[in-house]
C-alpha atoms as a PDB file:
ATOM      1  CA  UNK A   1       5.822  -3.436  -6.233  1.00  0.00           C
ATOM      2  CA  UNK A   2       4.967  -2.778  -2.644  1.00  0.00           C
ATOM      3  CA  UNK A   3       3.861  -5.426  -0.556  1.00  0.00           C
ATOM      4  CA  UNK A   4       2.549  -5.430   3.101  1.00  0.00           C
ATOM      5  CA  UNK A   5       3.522  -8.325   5.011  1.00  0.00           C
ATOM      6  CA  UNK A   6       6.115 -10.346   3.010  1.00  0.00           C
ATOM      7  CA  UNK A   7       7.163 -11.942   5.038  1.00  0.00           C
ATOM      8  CA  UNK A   8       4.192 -13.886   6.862  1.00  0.00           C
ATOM      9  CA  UNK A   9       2.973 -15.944   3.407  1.00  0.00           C
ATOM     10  CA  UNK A  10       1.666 -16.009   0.372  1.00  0.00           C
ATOM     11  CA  UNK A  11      -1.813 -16.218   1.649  1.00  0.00           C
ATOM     12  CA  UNK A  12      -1.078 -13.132   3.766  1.00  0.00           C
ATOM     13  CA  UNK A  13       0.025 -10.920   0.977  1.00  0.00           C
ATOM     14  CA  UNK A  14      -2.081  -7.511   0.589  1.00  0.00           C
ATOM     15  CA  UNK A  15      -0.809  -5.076  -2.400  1.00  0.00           C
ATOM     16  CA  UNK A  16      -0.621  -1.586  -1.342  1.00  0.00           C
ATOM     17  CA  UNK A  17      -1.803  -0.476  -4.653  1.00  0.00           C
ATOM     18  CA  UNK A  18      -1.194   3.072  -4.128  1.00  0.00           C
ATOM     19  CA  UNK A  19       2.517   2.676  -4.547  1.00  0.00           C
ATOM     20  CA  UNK A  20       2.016   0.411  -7.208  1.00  0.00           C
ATOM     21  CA  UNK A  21       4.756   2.103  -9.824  1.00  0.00           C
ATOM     22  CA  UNK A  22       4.981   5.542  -7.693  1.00  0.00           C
ATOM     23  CA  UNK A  23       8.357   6.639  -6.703  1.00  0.00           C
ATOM     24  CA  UNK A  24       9.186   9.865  -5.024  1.00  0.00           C
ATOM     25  CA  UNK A  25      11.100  13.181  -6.280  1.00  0.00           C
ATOM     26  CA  UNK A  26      13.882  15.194  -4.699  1.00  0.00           C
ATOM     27  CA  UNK A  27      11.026  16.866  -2.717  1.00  0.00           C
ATOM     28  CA  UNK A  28       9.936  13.697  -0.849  1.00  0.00           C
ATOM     29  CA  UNK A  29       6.690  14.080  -2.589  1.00  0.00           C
ATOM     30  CA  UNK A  30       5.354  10.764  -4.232  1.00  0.00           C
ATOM     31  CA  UNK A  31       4.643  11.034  -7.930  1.00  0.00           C
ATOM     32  CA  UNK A  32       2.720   7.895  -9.800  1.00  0.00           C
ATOM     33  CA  UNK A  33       3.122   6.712 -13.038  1.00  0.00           C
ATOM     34  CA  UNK A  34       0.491   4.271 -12.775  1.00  0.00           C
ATOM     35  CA  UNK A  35      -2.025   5.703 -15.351  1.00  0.00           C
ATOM     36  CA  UNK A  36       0.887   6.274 -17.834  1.00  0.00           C
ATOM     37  CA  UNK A  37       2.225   2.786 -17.482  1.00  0.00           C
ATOM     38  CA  UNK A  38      -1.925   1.425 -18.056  1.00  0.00           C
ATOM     39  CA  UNK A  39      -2.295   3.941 -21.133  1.00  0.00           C
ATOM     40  CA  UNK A  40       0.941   2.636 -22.702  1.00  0.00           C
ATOM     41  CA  UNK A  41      -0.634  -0.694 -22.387  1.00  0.00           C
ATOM     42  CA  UNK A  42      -3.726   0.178 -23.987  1.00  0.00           C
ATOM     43  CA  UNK A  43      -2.090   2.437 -26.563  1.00  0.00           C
ATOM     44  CA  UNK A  44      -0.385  -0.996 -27.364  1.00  0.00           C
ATOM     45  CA  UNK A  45      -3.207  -2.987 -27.213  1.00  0.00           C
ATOM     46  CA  UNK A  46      -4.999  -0.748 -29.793  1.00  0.00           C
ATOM     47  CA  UNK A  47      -1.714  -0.680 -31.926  1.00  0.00           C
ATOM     48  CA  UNK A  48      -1.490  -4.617 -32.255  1.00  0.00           C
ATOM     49  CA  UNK A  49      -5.361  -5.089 -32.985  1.00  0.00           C
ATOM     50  CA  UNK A  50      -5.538  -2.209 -35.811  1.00  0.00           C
ATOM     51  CA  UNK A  51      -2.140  -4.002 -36.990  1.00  0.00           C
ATOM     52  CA  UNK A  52      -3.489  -7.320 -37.432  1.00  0.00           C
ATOM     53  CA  UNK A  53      -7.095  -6.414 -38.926  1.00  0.00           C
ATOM     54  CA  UNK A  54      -4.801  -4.675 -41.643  1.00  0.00           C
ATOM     55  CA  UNK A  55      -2.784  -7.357 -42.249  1.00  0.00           C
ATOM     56  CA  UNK A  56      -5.855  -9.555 -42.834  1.00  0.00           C
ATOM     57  CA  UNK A  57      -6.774  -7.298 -45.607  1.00  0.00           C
END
């Protein structure tokens, strides 16, 4: 995760969400995998509920 001014505090911490799971290629370009990593989450998320309403059954 990249954060901007680690060293000054907790309370000073800001997130620089747009390199939030990006990482760059042999070009230099940045590439982000940050709406893969959410959908994997959801796709899990959807898994485990539709798993457990068929256990109940």
């Amino acid at each position: 995760m990249s954060i901007d001014r680690i060293n000054d505090g907790l309370s000073n911490w800001k997130i620089r969400w747009n390199r939030v799971f990006t990482t760059t290629n042999g070009d230099g370009e940045p590439v982000s995998y940050r709406w893969h990593f959410l959908a994997a989450i959801v796709a899990y998320q959807i898994f485990v509920r539709i798993r457990k309403r068929r256990k109940a059954k």
